[in-house]
N, C-alpha and C. Protein backbone atom coordinates (compact mmCIF):
# COMPACT_ATOMS: atom_id res chain seq x y z
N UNK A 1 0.84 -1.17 0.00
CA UNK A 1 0.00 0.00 0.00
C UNK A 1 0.89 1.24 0.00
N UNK A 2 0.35 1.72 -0.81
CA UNK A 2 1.46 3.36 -0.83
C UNK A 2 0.89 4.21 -0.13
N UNK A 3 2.42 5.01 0.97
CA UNK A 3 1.96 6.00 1.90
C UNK A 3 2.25 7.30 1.66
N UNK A 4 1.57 8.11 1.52
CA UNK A 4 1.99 9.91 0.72
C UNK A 4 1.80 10.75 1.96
N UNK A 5 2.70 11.21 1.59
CA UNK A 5 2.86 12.61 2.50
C UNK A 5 2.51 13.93 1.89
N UNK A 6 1.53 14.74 2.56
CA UNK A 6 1.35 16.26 1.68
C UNK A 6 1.80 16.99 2.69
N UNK A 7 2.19 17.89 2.19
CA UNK A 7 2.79 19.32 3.24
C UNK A 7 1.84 20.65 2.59
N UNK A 8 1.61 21.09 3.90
CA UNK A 8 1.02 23.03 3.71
C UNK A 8 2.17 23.36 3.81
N UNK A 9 2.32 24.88 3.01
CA UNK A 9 3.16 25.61 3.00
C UNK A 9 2.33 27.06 3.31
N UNK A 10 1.25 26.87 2.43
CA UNK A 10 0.35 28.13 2.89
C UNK A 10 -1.04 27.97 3.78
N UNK A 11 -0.88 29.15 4.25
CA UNK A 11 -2.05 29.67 5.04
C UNK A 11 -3.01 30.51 4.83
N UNK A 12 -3.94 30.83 5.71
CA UNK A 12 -5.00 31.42 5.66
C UNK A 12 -5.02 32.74 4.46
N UNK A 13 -3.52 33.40 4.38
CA UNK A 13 -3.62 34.38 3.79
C UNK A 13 -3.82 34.15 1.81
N UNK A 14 -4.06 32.06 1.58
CA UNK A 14 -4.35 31.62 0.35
C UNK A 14 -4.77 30.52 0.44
N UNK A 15 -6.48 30.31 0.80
CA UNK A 15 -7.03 29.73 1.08
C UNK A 15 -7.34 28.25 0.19
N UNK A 16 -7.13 28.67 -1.28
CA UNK A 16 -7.55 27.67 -1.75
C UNK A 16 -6.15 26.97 -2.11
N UNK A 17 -4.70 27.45 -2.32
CA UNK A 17 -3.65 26.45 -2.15
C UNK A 17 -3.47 25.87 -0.55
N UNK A 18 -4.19 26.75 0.55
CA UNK A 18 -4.05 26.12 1.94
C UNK A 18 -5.20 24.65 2.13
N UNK A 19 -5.87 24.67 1.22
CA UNK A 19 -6.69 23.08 1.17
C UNK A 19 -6.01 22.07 0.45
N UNK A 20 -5.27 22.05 -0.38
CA UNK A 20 -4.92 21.38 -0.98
C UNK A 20 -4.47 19.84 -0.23
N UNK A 21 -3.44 20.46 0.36
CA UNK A 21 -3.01 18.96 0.82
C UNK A 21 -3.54 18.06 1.51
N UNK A 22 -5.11 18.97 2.34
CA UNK A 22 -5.83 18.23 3.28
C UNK A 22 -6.87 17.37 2.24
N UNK A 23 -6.90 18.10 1.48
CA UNK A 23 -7.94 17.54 0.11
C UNK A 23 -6.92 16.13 -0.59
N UNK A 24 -5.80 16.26 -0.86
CA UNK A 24 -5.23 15.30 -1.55
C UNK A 24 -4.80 14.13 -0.53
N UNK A 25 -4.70 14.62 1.03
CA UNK A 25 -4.92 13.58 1.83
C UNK A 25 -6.16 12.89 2.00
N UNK A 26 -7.73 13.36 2.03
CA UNK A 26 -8.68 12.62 2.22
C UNK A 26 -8.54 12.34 0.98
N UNK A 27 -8.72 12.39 0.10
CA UNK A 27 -9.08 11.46 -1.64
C UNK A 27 -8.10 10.11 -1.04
N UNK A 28 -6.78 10.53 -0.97
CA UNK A 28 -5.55 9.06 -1.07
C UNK A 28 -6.26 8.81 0.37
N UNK A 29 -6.92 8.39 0.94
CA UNK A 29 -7.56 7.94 2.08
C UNK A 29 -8.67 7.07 1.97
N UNK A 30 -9.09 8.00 1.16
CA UNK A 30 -10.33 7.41 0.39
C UNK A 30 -10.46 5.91 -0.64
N UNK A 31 -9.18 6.38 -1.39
CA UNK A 31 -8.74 5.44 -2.50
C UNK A 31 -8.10 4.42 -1.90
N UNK A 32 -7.72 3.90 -0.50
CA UNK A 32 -7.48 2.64 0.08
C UNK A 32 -5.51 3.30 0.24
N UNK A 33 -5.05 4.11 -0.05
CA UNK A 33 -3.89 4.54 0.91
C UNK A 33 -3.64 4.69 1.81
N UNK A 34 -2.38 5.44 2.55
CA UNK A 34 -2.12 6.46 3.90
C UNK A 34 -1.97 7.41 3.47
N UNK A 35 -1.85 8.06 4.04
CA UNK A 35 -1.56 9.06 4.56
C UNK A 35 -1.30 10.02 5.14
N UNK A 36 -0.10 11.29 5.07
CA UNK A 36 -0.07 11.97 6.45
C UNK A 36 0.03 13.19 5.99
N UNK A 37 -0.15 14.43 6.73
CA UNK A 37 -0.28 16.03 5.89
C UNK A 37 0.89 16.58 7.59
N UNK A 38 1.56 17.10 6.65
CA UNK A 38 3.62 18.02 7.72
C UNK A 38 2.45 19.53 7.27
N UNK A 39 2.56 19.94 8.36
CA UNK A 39 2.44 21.73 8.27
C UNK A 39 3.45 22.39 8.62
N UNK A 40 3.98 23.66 7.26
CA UNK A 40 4.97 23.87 7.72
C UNK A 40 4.96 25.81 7.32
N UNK A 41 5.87 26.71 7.91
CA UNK A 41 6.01 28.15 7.47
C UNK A 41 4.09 28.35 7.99
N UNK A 42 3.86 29.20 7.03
CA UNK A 42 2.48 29.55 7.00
C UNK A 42 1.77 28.70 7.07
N UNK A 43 1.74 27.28 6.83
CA UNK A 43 0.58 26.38 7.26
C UNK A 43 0.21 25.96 8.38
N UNK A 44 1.22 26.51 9.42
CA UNK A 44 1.27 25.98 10.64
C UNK A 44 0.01 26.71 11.14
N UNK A 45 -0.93 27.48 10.77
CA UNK A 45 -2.06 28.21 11.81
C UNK A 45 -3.34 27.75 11.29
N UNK A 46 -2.82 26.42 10.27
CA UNK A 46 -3.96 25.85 9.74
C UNK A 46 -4.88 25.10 10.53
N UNK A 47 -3.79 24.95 11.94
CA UNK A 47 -4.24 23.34 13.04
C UNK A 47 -5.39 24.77 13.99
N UNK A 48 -5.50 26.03 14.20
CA UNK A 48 -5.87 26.67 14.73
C UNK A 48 -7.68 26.85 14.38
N UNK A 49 -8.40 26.36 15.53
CA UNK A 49 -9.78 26.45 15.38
C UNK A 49 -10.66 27.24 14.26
N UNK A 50 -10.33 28.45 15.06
CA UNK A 50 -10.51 29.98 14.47
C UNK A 50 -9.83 30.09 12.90
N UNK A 51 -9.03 29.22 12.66
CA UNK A 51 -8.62 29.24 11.37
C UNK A 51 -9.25 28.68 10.36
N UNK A 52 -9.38 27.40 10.79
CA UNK A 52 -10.20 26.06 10.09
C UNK A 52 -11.19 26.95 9.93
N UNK A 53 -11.82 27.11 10.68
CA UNK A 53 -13.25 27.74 10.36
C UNK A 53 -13.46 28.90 9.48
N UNK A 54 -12.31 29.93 9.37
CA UNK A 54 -12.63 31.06 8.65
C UNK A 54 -11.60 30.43 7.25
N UNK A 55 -11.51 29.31 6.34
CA UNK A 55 -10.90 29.38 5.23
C UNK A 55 -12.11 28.55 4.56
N UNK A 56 -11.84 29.36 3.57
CA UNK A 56 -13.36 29.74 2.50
C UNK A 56 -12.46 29.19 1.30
N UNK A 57 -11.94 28.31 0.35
CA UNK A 57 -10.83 28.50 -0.60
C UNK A 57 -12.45 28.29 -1.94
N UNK A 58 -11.59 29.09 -3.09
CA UNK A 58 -12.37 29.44 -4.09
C UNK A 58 -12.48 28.03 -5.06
N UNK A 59 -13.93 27.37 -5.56
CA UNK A 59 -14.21 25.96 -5.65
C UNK A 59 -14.03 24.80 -5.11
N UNK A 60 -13.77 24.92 -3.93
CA UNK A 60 -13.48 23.75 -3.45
C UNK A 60 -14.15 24.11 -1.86
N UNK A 61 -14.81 22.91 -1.22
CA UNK A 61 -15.60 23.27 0.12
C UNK A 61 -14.37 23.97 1.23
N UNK A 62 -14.96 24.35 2.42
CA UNK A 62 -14.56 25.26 3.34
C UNK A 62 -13.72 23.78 4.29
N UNK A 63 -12.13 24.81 4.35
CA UNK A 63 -11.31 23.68 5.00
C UNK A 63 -12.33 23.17 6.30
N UNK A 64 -13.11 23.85 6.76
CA UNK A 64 -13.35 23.23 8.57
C UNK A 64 -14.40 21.71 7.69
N UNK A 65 -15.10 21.66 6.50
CA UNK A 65 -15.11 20.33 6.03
C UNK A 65 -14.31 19.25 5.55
N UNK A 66 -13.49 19.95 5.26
CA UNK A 66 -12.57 18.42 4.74
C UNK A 66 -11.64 18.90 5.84
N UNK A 67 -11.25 19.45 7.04
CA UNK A 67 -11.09 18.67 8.27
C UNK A 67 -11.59 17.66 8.82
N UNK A 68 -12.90 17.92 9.15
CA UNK A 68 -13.79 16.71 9.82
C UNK A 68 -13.34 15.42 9.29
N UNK A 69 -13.34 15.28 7.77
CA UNK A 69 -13.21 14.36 7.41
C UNK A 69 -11.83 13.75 7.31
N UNK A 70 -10.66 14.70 7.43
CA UNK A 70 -9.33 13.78 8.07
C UNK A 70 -9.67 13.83 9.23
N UNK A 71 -10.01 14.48 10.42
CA UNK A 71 -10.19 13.79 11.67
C UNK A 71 -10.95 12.65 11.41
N UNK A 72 -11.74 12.39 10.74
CA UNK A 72 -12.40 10.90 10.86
C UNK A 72 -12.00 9.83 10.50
N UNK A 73 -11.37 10.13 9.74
CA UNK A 73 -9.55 9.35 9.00
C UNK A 73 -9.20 9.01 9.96
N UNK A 74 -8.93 9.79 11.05
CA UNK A 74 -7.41 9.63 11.41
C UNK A 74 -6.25 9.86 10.89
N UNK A 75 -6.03 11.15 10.57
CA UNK A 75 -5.08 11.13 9.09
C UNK A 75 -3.95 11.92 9.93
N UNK A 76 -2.80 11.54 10.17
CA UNK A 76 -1.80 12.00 11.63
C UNK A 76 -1.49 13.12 10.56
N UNK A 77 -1.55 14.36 11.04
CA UNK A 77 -1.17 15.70 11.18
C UNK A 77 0.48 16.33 12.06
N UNK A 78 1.31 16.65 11.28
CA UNK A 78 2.34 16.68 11.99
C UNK A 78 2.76 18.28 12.12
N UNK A 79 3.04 18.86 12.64
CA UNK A 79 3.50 20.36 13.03
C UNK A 79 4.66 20.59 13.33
């Protein structure tokens, strides 16, 4: 089984490259992989409540949803 790693690099201040990796972690989650998402520089305020909740990224749903759904994963988050 192949295990992928995605990393944030950005944050809140670019909402829709700051979903990305949480998005490409639930899909490879989905599809019978692992996976794990490294926050790093600016992604690091992604793990922040108040954050999750206010990123809106343009076509793609609001990170505090495809959070839920790596927390339901279990998808280890590293900082």
């Amino acid at each position: 089984m192949a295990k992928l790693a995605f990393v944030a690099t950005h944050g809140s201040e670019d909402p829709t490259k700051a979903v990305f990796p949480f998005l490409q972690a639930k899909s490879a989650i989905e599809a019978g992989m692992e996976a794990e998402i490294s926050l790093m520089g600016d992604g690091v305020v992604l793990i922040k409540d108040e954050v999750i909740g206010s990123v809106v990224p343009v076509g793609w749903p609001p990170l505090a949803d495809i959070f839920e759904a790596v927390v339901k994963h279990k998808i280890p988050i590293f900082v």
